[in-house]
N, C-alpha and C. Protein backbone atom coordinates (compact mmCIF):
# COMPACT_ATOMS: atom_id res chain seq x y z
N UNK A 1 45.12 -132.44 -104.03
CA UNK A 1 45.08 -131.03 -104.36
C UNK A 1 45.35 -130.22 -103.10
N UNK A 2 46.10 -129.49 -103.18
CA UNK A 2 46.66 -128.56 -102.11
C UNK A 2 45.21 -127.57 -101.52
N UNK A 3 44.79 -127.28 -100.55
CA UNK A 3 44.09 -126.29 -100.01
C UNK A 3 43.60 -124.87 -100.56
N UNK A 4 45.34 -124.46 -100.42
CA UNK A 4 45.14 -123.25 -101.32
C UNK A 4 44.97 -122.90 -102.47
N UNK A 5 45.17 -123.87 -103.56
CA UNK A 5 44.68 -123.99 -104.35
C UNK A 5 43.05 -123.89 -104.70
N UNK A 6 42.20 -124.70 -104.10
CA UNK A 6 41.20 -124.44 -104.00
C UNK A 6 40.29 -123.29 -103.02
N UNK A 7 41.09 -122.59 -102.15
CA UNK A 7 40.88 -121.34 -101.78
C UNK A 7 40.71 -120.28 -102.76
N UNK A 8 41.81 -120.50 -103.84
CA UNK A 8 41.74 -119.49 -104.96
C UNK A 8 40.88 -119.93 -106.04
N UNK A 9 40.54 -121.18 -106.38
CA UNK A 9 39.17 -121.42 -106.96
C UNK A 9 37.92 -120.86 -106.83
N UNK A 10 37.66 -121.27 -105.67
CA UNK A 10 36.81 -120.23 -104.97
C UNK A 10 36.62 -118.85 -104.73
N UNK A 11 37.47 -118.14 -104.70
CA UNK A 11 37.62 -116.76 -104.78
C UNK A 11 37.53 -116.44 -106.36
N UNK A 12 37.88 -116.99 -107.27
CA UNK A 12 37.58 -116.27 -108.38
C UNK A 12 36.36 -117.04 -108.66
N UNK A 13 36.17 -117.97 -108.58
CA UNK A 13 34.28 -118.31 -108.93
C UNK A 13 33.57 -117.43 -108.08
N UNK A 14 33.81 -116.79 -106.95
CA UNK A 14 33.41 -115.76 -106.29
C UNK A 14 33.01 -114.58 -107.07
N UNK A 15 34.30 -114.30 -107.50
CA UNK A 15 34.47 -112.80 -107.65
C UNK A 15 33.92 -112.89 -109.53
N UNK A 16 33.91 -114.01 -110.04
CA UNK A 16 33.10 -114.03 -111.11
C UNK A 16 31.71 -113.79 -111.36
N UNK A 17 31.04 -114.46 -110.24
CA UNK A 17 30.10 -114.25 -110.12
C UNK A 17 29.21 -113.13 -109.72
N UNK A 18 30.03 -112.38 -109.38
CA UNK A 18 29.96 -111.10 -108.67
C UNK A 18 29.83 -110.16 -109.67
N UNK A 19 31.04 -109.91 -110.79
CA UNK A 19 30.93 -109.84 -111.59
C UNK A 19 29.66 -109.79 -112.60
N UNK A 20 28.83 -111.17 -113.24
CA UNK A 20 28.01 -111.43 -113.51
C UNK A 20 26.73 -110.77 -113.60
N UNK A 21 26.74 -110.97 -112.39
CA UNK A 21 25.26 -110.20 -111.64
C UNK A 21 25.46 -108.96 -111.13
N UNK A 22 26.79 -107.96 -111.57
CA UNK A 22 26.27 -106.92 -111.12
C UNK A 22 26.43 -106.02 -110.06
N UNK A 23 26.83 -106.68 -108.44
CA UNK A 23 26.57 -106.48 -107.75
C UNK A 23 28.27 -105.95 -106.94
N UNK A 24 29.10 -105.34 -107.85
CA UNK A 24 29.90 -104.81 -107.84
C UNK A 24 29.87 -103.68 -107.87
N UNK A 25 29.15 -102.83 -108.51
CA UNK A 25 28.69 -101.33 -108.82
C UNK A 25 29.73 -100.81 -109.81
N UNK A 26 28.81 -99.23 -110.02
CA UNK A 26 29.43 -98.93 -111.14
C UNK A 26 30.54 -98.14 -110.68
N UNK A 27 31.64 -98.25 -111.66
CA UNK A 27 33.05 -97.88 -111.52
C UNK A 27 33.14 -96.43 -111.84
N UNK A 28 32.49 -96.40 -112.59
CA UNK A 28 33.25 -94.95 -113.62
C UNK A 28 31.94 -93.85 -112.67
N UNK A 29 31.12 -94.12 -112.14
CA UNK A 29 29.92 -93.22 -111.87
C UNK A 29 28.65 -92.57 -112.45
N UNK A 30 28.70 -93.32 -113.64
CA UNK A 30 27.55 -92.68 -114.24
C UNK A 30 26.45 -93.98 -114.51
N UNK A 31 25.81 -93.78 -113.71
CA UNK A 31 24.41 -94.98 -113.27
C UNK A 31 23.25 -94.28 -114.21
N UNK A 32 22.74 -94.75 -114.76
CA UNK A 32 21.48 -94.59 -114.75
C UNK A 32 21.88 -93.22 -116.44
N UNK A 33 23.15 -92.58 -116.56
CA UNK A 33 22.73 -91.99 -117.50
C UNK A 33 22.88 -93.08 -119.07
N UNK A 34 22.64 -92.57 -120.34
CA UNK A 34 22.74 -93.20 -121.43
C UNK A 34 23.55 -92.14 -122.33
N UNK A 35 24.09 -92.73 -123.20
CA UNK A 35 24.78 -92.42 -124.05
C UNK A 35 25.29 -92.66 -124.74
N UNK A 36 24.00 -92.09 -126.71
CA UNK A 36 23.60 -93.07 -127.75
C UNK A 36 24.44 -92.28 -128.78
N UNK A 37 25.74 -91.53 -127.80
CA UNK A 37 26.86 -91.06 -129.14
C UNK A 37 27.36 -92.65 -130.10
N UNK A 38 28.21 -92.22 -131.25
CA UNK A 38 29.14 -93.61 -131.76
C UNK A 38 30.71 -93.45 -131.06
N UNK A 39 31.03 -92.40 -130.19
CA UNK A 39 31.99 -92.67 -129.27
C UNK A 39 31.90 -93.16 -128.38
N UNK A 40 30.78 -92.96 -127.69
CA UNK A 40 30.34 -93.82 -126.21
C UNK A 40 30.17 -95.32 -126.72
N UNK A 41 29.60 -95.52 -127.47
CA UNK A 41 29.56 -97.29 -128.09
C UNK A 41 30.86 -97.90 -128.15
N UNK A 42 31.65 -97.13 -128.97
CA UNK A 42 33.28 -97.23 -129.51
C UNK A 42 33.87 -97.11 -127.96
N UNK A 43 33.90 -96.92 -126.77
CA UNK A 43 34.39 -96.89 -125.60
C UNK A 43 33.51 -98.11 -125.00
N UNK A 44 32.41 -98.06 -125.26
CA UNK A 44 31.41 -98.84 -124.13
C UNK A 44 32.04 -100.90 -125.42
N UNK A 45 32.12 -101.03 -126.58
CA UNK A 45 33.08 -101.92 -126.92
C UNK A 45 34.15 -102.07 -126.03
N UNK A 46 34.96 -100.67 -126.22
CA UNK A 46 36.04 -101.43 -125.99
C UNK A 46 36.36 -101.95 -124.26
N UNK A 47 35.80 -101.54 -123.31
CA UNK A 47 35.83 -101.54 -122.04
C UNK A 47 34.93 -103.48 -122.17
N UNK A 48 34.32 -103.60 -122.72
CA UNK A 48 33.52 -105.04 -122.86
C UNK A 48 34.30 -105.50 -123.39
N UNK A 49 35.33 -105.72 -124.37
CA UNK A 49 36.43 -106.38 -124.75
C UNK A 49 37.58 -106.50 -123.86
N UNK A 50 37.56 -105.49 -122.91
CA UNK A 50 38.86 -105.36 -121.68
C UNK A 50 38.24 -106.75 -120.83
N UNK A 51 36.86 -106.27 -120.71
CA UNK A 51 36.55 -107.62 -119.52
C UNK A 51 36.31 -108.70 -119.75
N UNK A 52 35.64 -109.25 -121.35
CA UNK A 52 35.38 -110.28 -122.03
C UNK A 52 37.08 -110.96 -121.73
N UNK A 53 38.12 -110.46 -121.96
CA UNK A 53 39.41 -110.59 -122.18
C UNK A 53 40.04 -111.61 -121.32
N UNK A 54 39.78 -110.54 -119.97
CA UNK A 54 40.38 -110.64 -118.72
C UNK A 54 39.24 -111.89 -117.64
N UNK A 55 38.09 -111.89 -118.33
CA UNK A 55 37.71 -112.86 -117.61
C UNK A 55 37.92 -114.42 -118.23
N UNK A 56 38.11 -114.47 -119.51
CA UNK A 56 39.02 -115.10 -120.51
C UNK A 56 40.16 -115.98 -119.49
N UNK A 57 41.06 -114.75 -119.17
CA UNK A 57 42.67 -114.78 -118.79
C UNK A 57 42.13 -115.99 -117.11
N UNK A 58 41.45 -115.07 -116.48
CA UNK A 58 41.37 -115.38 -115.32
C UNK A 58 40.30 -116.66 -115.01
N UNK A 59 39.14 -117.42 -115.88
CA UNK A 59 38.91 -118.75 -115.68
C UNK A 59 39.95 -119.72 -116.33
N UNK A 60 40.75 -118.85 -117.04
CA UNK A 60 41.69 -120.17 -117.90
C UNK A 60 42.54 -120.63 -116.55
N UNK A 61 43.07 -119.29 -115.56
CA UNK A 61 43.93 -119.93 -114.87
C UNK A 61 43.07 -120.56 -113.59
N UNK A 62 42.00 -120.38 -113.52
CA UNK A 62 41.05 -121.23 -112.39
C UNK A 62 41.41 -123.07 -113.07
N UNK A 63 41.13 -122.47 -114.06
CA UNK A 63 41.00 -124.18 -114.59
C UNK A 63 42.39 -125.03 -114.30
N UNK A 64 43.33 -124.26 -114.60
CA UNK A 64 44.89 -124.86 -114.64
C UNK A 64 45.15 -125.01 -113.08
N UNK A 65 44.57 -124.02 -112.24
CA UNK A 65 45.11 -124.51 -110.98
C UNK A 65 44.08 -126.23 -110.35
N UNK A 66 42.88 -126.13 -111.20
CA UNK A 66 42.38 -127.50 -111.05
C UNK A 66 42.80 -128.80 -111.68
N UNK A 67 43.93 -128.16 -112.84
CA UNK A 67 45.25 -129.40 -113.77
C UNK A 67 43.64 -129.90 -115.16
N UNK A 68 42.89 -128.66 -115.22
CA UNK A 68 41.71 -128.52 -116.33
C UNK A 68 41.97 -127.95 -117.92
N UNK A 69 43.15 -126.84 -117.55
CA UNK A 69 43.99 -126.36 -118.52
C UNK A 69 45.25 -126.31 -118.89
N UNK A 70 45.93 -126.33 -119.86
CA UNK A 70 47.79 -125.84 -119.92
C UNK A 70 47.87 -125.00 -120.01
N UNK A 71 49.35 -124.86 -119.37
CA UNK A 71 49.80 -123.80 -118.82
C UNK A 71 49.90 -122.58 -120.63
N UNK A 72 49.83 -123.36 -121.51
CA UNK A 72 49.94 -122.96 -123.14
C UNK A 72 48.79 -122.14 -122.59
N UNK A 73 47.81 -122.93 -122.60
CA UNK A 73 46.16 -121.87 -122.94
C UNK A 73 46.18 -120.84 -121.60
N UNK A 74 47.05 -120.81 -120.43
CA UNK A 74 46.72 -120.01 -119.43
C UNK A 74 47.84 -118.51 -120.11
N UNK A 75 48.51 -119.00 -120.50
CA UNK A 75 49.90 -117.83 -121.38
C UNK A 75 49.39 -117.45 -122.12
N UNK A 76 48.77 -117.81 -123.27
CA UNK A 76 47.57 -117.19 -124.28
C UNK A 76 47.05 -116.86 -123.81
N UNK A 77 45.69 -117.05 -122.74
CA UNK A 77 44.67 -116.27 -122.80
C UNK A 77 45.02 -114.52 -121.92
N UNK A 78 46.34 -115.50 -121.01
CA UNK A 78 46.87 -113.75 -120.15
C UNK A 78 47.77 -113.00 -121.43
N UNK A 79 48.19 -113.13 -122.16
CA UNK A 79 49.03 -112.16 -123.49
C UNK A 79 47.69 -111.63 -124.33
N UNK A 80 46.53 -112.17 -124.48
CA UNK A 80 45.61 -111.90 -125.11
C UNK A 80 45.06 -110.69 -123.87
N UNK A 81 44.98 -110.67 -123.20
CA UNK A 81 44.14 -109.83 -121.83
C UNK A 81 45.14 -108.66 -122.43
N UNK A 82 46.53 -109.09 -122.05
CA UNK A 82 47.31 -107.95 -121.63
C UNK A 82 47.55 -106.88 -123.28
N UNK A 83 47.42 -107.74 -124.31
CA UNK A 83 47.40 -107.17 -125.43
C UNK A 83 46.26 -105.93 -125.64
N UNK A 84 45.00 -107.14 -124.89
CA UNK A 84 43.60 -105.66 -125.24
C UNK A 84 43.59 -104.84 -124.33
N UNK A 85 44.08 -104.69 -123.48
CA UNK A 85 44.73 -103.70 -122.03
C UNK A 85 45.38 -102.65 -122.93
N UNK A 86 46.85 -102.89 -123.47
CA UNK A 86 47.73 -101.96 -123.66
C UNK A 86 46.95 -101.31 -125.08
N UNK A 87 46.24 -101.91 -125.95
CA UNK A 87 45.64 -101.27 -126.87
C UNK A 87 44.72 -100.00 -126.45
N UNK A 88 43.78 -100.82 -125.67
CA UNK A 88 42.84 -99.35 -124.75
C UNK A 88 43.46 -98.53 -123.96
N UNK A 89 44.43 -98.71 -123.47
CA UNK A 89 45.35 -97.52 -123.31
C UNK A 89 46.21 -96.86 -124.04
N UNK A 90 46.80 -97.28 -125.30
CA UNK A 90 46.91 -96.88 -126.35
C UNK A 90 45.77 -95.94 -126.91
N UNK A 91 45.15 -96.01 -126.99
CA UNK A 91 43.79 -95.28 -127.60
C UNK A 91 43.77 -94.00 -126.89
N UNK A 92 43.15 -94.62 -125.17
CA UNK A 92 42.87 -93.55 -124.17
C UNK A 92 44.03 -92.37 -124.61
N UNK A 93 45.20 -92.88 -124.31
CA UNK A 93 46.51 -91.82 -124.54
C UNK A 93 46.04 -90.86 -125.69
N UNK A 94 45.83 -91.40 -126.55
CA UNK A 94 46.11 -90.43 -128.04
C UNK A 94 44.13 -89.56 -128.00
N UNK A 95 43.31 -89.87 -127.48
CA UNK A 95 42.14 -89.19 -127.37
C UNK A 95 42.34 -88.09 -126.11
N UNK A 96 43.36 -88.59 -125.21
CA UNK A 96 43.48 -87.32 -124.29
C UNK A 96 44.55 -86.45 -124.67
N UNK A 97 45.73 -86.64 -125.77
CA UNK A 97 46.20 -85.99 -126.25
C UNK A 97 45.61 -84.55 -127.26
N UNK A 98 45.30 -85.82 -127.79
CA UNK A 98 44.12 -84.94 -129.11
C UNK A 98 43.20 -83.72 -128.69
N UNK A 99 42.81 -84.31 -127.58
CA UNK A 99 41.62 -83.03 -126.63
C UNK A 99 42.96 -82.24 -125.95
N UNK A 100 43.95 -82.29 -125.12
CA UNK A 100 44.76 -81.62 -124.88
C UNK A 100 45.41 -80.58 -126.22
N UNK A 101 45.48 -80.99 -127.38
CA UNK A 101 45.71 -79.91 -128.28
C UNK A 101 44.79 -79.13 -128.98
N UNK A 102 43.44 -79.94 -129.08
CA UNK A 102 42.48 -79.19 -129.10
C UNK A 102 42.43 -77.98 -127.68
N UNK A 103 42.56 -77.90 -126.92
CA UNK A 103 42.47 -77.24 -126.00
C UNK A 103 43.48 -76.01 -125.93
N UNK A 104 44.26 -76.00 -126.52
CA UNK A 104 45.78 -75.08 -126.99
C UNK A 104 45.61 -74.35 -128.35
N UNK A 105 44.58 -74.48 -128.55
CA UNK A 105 44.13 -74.04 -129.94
C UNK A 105 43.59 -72.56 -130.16
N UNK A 106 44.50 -71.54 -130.23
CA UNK A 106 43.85 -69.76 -130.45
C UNK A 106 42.08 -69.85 -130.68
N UNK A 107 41.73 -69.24 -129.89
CA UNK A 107 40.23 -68.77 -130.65
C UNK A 107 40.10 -68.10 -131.79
């Protein structure tokens, strides 16, 4: 097994773990508030389906660079990532649209 290969093993069992526990911080900035709308759920899904996805995508290819997976299941699981990606941005688009014409709207 090549070196670097297992350099990058390591870095994503790293950065998985990291992940995991947390100790990444929060992205978006809002620590500590809650928010028990059914849009915040419907966002707070779909952002857990972005990462459920992508961490999916990214042990499949840990495994393949260890010759653990095929290259089949490493192409699936990254078209599956990239599918729930372009959907949530699909979404995002048309909810900031929507509020952009709401916003153009005569009193």
């Amino acid at each position: 097994m090549n070196i670097k290969q297992l350099d990058a093993v390591n870095a994503y069992s790293q950065a998985t773990k990291q992940m995991q526990s947390g100790s990444l911080g929060a992205r978006d900035g809002m620590d500590g508030i809650q928010n028990n709308s059914a849009f915040g759920a419907l966002v707070d899904d779909a952002i857990g389906n972005v990462q459920k996805a992508t961490e999916t995508a990214e042990m499949t290819s840990a495994k393949a660079l260890v010759s653990q997976a095929d290259m089949v299941d490493v192409v699936t699981a990254v078209s599956n990532a990239e599918m729930v990606v372009d959907t949530v941005i699909s979404v995002r688009d048309k909810v900031i649209s929507a509020y952009n014409d709401i916003l153009k709207m005569p009193i």
